[in-house]
PDB file of N, CA and C in Angstrom:
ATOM      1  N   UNK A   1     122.100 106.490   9.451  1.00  0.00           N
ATOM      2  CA  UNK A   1     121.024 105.540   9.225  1.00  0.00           C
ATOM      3  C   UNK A   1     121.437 104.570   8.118  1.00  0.00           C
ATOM      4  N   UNK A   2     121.405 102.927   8.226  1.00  0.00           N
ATOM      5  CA  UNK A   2     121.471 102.297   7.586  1.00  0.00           C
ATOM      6  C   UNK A   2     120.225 102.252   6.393  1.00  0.00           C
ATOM      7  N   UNK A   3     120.723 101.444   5.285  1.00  0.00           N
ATOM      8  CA  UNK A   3     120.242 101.535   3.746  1.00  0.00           C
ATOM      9  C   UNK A   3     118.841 100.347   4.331  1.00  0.00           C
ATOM     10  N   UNK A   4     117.413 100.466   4.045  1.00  0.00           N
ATOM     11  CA  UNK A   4     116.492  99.703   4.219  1.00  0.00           C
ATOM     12  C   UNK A   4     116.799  97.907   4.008  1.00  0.00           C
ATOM     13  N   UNK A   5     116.596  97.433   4.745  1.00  0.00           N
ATOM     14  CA  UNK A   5     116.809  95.721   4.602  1.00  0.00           C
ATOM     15  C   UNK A   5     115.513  95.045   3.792  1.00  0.00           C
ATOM     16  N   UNK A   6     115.207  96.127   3.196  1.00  0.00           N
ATOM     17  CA  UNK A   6     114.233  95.373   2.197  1.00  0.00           C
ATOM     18  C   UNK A   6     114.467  94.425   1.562  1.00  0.00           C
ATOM     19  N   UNK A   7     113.785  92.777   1.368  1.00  0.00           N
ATOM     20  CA  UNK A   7     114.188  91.925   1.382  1.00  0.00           C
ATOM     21  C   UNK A   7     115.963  91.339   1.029  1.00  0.00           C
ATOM     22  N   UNK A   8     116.488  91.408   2.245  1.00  0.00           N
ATOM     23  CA  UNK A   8     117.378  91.716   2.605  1.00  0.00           C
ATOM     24  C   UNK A   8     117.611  91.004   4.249  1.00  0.00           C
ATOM     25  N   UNK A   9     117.963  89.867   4.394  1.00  0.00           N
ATOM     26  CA  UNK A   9     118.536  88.984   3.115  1.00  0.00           C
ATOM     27  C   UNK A   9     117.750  88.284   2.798  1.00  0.00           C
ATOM     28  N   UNK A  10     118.008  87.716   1.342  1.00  0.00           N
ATOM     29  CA  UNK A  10     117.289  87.639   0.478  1.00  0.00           C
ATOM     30  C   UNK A  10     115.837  86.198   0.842  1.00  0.00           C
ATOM     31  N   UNK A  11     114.935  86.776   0.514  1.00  0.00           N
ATOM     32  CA  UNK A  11     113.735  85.474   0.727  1.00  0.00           C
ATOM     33  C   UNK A  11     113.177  85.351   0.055  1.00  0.00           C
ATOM     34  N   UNK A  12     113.614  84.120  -0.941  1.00  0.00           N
ATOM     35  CA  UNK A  12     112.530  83.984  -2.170  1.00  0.00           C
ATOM     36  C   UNK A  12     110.943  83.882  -2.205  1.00  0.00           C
ATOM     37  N   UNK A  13     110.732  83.042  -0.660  1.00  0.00           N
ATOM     38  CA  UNK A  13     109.467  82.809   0.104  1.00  0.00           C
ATOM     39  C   UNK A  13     108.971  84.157   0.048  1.00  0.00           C
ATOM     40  N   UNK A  14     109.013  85.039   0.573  1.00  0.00           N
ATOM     41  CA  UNK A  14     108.880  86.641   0.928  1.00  0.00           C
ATOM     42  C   UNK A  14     108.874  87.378  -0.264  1.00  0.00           C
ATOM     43  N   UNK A  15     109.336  87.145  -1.298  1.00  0.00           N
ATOM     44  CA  UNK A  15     108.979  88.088  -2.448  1.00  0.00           C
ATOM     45  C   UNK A  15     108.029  87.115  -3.627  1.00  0.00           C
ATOM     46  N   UNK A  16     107.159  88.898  -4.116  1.00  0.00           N
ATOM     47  CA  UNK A  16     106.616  88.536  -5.137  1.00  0.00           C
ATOM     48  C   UNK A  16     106.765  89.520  -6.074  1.00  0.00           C
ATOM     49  N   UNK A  17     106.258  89.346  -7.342  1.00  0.00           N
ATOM     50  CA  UNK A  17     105.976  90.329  -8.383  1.00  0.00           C
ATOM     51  C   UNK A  17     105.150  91.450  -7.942  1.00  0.00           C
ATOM     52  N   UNK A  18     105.144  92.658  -9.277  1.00  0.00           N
ATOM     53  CA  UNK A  18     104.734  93.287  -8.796  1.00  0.00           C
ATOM     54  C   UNK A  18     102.999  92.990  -9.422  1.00  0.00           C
ATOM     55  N   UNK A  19     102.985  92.675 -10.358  1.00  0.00           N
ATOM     56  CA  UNK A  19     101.611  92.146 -10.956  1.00  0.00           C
ATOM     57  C   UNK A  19     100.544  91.352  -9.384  1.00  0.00           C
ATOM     58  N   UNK A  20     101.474  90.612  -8.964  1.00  0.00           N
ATOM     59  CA  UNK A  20     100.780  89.656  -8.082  1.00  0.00           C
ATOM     60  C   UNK A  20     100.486  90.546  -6.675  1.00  0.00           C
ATOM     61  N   UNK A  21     101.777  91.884  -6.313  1.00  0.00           N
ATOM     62  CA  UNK A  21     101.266  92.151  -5.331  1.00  0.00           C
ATOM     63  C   UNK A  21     100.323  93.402  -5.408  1.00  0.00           C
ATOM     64  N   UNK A  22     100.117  93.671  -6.820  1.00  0.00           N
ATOM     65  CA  UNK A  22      98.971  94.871  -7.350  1.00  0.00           C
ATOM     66  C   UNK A  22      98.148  94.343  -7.270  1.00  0.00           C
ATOM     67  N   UNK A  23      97.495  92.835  -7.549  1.00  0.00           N
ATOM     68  CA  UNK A  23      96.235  92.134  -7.112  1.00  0.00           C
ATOM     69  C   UNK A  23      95.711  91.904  -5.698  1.00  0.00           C
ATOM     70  N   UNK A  24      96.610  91.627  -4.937  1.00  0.00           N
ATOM     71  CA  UNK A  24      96.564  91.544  -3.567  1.00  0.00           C
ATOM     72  C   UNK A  24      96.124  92.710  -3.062  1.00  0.00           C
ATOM     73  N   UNK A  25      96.976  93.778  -3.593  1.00  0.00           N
ATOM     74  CA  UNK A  25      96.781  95.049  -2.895  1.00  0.00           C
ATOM     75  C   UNK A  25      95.303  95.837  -3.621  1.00  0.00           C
ATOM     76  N   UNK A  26      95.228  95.620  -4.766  1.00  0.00           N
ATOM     77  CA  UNK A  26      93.924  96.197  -5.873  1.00  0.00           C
ATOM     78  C   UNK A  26      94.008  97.212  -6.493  1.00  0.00           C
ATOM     79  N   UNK A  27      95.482  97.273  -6.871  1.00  0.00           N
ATOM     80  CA  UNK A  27      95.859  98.351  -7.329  1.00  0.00           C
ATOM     81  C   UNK A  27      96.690  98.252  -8.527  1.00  0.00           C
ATOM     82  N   UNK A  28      96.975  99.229  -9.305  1.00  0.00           N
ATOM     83  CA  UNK A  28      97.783  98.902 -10.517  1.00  0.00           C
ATOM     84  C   UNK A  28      99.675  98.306 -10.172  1.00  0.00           C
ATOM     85  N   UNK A  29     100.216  97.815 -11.185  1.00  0.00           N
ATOM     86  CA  UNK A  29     101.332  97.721 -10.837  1.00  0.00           C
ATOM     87  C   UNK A  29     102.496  98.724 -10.679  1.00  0.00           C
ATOM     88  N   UNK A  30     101.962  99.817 -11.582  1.00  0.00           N
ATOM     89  CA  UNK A  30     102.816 101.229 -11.475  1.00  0.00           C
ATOM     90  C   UNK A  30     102.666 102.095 -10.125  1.00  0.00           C
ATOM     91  N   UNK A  31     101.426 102.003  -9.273  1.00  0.00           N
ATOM     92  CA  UNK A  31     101.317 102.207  -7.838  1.00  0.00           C
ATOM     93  C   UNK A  31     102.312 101.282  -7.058  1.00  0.00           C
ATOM     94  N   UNK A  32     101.822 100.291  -6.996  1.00  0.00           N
ATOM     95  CA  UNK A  32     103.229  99.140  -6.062  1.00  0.00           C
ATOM     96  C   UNK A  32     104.547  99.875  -6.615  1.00  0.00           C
ATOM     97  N   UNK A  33     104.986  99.361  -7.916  1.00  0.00           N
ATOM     98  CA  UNK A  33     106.382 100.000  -7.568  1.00  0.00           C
ATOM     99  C   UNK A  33     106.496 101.946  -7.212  1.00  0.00           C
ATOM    100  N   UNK A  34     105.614 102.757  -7.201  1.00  0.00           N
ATOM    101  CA  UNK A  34     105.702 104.111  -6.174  1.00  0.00           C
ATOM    102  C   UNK A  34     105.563 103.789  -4.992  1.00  0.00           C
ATOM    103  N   UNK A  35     105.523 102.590  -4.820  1.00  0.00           N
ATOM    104  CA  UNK A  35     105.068 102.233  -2.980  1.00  0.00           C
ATOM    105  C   UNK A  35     106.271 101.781  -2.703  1.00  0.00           C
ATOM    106  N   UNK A  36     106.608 101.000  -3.843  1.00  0.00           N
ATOM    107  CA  UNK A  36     108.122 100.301  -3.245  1.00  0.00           C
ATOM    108  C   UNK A  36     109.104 101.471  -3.091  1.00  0.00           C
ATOM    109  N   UNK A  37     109.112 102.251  -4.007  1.00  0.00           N
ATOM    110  CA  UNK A  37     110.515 103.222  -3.944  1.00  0.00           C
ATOM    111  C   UNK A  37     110.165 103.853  -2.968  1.00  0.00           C
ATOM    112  N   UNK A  38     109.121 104.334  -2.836  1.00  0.00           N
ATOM    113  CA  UNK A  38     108.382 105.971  -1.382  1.00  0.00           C
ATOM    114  C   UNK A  38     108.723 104.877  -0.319  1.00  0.00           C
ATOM    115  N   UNK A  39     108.224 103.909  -0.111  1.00  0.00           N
ATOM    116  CA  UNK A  39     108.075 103.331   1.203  1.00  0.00           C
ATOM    117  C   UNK A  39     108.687 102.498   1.124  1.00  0.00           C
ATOM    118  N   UNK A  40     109.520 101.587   0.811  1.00  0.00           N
ATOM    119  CA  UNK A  40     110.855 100.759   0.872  1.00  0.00           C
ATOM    120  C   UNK A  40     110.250  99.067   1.118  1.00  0.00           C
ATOM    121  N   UNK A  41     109.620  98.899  -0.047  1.00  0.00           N
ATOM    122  CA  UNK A  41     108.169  97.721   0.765  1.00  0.00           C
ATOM    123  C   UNK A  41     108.808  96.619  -0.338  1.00  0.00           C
ATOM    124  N   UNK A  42     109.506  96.960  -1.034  1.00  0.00           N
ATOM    125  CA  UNK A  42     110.330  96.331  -2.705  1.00  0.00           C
ATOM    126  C   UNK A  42     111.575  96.849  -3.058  1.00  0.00           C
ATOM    127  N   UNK A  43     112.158  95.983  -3.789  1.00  0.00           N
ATOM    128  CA  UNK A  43     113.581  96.669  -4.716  1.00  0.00           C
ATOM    129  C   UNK A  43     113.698  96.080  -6.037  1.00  0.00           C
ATOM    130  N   UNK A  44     114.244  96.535  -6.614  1.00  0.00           N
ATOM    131  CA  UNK A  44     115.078  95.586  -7.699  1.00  0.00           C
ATOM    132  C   UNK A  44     115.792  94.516  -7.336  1.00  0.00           C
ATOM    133  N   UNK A  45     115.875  93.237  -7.958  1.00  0.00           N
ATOM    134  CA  UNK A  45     116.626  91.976  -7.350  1.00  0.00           C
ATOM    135  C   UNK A  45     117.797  91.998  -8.254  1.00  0.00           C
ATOM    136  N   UNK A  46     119.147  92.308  -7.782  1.00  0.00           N
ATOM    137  CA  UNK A  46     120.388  92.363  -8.839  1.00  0.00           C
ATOM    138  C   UNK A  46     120.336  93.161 -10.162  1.00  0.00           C
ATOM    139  N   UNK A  47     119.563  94.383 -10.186  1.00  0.00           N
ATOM    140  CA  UNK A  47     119.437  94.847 -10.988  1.00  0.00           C
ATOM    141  C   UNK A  47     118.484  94.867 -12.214  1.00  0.00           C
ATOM    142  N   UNK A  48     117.766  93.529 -12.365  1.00  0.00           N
ATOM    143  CA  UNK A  48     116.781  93.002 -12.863  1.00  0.00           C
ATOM    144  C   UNK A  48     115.144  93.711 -12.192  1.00  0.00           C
ATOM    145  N   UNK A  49     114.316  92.553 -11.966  1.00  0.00           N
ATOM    146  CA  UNK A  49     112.586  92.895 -11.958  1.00  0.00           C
ATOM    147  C   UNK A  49     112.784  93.373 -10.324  1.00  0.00           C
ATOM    148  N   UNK A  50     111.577  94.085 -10.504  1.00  0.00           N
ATOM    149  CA  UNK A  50     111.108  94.376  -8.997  1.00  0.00           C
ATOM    150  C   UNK A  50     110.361  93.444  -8.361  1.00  0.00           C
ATOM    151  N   UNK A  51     110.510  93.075  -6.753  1.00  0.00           N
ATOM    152  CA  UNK A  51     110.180  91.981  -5.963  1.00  0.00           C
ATOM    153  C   UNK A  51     109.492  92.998  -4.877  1.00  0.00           C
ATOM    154  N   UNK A  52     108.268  92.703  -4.693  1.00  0.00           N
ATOM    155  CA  UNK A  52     107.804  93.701  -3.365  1.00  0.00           C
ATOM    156  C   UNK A  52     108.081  91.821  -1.897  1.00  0.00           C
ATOM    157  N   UNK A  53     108.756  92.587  -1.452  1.00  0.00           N
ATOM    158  CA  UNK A  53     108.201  91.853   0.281  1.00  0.00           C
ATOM    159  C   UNK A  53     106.469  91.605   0.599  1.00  0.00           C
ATOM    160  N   UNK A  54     106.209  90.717   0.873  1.00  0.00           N
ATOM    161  CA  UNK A  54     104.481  90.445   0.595  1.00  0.00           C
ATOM    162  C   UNK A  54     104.350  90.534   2.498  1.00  0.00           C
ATOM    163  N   UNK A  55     105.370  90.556   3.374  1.00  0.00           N
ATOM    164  CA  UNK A  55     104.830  90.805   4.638  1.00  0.00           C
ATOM    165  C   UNK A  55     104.943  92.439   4.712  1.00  0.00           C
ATOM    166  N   UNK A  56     106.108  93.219   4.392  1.00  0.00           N
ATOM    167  CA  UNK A  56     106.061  94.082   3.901  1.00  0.00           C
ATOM    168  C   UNK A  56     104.628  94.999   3.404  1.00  0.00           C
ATOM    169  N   UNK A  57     104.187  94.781   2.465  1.00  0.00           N
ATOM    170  CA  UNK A  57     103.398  94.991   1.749  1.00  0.00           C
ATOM    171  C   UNK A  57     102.098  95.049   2.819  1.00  0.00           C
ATOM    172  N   UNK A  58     101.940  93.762   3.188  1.00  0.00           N
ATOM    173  CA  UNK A  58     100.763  93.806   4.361  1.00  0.00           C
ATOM    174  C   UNK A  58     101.067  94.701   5.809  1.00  0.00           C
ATOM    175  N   UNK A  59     102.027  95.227   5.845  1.00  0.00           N
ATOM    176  CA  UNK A  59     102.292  96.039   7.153  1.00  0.00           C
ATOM    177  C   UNK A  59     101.761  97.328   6.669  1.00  0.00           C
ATOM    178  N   UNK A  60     102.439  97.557   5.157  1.00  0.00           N
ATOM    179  CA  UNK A  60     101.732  99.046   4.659  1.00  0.00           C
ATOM    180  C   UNK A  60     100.679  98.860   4.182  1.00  0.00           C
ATOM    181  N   UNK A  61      99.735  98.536   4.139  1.00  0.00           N
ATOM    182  CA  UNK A  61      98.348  98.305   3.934  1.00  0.00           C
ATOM    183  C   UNK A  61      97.543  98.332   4.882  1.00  0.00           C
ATOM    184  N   UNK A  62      98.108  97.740   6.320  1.00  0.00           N
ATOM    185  CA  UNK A  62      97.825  97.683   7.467  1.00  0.00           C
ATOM    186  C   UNK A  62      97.678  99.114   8.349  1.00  0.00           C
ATOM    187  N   UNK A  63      98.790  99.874   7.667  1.00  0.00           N
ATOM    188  CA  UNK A  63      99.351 101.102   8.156  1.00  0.00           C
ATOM    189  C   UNK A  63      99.918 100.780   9.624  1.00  0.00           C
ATOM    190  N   UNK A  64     100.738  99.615   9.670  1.00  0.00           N
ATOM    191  CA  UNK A  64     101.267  99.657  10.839  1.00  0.00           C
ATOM    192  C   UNK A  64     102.773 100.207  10.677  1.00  0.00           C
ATOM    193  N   UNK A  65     103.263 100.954  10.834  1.00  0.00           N
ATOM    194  CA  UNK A  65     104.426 101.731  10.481  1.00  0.00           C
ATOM    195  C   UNK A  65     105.445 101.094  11.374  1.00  0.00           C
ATOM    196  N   UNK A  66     104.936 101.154  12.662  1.00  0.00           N
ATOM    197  CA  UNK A  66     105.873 100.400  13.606  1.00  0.00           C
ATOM    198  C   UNK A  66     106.722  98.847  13.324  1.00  0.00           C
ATOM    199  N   UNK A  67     105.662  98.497  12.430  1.00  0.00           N
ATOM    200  CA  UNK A  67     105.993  97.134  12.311  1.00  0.00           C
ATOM    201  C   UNK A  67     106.955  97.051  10.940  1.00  0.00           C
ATOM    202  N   UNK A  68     106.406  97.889  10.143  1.00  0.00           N
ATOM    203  CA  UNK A  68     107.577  98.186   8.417  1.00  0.00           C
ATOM    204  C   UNK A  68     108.867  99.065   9.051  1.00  0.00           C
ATOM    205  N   UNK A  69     108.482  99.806  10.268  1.00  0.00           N
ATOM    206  CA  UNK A  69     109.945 100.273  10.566  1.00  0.00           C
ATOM    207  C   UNK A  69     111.327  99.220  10.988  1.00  0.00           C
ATOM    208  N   UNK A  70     110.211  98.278  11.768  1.00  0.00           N
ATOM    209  CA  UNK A  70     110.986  97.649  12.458  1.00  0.00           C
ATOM    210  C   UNK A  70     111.704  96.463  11.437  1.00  0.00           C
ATOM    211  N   UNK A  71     110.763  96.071  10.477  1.00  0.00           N
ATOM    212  CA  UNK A  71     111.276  94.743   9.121  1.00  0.00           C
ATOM    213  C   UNK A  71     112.357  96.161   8.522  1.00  0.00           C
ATOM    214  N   UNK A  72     112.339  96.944   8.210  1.00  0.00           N
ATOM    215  CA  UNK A  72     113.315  97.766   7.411  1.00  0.00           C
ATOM    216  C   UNK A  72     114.981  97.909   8.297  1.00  0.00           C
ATOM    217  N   UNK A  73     114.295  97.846   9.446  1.00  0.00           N
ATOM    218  CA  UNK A  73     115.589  97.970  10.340  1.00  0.00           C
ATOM    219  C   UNK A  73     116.380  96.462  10.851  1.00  0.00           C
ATOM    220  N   UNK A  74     115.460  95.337   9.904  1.00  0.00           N
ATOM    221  CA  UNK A  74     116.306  94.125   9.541  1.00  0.00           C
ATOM    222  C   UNK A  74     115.615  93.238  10.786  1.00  0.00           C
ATOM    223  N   UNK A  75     114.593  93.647  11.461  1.00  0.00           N
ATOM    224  CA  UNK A  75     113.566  92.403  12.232  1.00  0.00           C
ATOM    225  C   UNK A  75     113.581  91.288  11.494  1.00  0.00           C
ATOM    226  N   UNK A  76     113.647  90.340  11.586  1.00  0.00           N
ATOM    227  CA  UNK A  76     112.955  89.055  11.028  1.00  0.00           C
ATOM    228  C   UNK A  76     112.401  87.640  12.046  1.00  0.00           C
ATOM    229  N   UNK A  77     112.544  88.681  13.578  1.00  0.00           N
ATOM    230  CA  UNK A  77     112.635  87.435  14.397  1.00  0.00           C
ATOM    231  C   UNK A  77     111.234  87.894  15.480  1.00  0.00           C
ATOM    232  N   UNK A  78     110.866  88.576  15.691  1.00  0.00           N
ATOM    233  CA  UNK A  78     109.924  89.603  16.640  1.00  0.00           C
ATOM    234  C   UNK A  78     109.102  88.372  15.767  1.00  0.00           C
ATOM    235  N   UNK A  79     107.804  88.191  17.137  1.00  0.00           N
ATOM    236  CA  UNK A  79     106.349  87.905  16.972  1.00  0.00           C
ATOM    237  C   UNK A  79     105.462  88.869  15.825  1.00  0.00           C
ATOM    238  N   UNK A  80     105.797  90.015  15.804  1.00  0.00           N
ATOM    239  CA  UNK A  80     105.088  90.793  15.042  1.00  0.00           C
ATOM    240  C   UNK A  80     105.276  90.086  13.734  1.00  0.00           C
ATOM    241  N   UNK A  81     106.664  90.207  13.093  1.00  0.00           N
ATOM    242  CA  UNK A  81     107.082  89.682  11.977  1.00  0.00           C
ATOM    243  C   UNK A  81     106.849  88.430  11.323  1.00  0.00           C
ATOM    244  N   UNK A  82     106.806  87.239  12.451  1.00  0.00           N
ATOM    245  CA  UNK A  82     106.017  85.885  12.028  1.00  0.00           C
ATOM    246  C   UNK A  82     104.826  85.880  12.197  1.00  0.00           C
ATOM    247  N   UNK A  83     104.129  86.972  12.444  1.00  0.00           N
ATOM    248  CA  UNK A  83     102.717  86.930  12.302  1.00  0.00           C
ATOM    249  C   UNK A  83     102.349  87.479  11.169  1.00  0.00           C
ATOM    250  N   UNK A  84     103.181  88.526  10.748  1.00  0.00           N
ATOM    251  CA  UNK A  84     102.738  88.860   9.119  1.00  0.00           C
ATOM    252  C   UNK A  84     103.287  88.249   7.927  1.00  0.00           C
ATOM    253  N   UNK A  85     104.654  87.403   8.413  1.00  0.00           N
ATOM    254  CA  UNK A  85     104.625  85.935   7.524  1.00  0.00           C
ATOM    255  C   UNK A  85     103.952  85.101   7.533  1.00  0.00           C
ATOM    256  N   UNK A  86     103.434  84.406   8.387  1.00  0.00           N
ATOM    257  CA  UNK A  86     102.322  83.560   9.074  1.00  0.00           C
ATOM    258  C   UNK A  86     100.935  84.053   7.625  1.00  0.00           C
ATOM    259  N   UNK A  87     100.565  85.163   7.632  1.00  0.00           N
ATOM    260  CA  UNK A  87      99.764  85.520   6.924  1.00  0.00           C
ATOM    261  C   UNK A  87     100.061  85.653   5.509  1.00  0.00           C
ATOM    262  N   UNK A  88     101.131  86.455   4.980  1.00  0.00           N
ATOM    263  CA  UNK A  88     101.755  86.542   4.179  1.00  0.00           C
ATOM    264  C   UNK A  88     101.461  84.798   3.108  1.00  0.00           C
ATOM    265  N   UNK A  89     101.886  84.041   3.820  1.00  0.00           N
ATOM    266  CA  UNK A  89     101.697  82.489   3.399  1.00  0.00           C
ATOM    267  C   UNK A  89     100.771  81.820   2.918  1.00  0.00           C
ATOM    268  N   UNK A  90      99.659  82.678   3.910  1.00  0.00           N
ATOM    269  CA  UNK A  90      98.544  82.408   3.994  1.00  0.00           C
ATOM    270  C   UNK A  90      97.651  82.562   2.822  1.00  0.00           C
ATOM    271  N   UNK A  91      98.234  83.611   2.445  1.00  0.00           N
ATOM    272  CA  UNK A  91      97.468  84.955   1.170  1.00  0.00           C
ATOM    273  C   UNK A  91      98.092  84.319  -0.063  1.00  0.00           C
ATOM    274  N   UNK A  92      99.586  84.248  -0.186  1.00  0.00           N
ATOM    275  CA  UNK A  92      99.972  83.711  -1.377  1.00  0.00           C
ATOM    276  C   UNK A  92     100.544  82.378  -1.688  1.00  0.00           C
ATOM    277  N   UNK A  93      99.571  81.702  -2.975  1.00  0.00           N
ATOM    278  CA  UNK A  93      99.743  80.663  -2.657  1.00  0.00           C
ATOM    279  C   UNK A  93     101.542  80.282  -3.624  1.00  0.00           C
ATOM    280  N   UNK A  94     102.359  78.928  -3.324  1.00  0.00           N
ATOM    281  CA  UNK A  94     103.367  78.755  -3.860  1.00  0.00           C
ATOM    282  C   UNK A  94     103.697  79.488  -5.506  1.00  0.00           C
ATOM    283  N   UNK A  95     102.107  79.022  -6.023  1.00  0.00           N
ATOM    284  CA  UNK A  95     102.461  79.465  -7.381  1.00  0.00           C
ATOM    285  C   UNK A  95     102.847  81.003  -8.091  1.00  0.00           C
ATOM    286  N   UNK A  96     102.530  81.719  -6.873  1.00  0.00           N
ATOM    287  CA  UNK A  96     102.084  83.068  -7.508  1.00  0.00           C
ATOM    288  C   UNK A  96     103.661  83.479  -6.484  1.00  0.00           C
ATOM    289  N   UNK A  97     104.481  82.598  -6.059  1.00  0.00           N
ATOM    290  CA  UNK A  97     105.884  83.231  -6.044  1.00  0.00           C
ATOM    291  C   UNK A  97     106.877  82.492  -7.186  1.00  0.00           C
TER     292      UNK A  97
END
């Protein structure tokens, strides 16, 4: 089994903080990053801050598993996936990446 393609390759569009995606989500920021490491929804960017995937993020919130399996296994082109970018966009505005 390959290593998760969590944002991968890289999308500046597609990532946010974790502050910003603890608001989104309504949760603290020390939960997001246990979400990122348990569920592969974020990483560290070069060793530096943690970046959660914000379509990501909305798949596990969603509890659509099928759909975070499939972005982990490096989807970026499936209807599913531009529909939770599509939204993703929707939700966050430029500033808050």
């Amino acid at each position: 089994m390959s290593a998760p393609q969590v944002l991968i390759p890289w999308d500046r569009d597609e990532a946010i903080n974790l502050d910003d995606a603890a608001h989104i989500a309504d949760k603290s920021p020390s939960t997001i990053r246990a979400w990122a490491q348990a569920h592969h929804i974020g990483r560290r960017v070069g060793g530096g801050s943690w970046k959660i995937s914000l379509p990501a993020l909305l798949m596990f919130l969603d509890d659509d598993t099928d759909a975070l399996a499939a972005y982990l296994a490096g989807d970026r082109s499936s209807e599913v996936f531009r529909a939770y970018s599509t939204r993703a966009h929707r939700i966050s505005p430029p500033e808050l990446r």
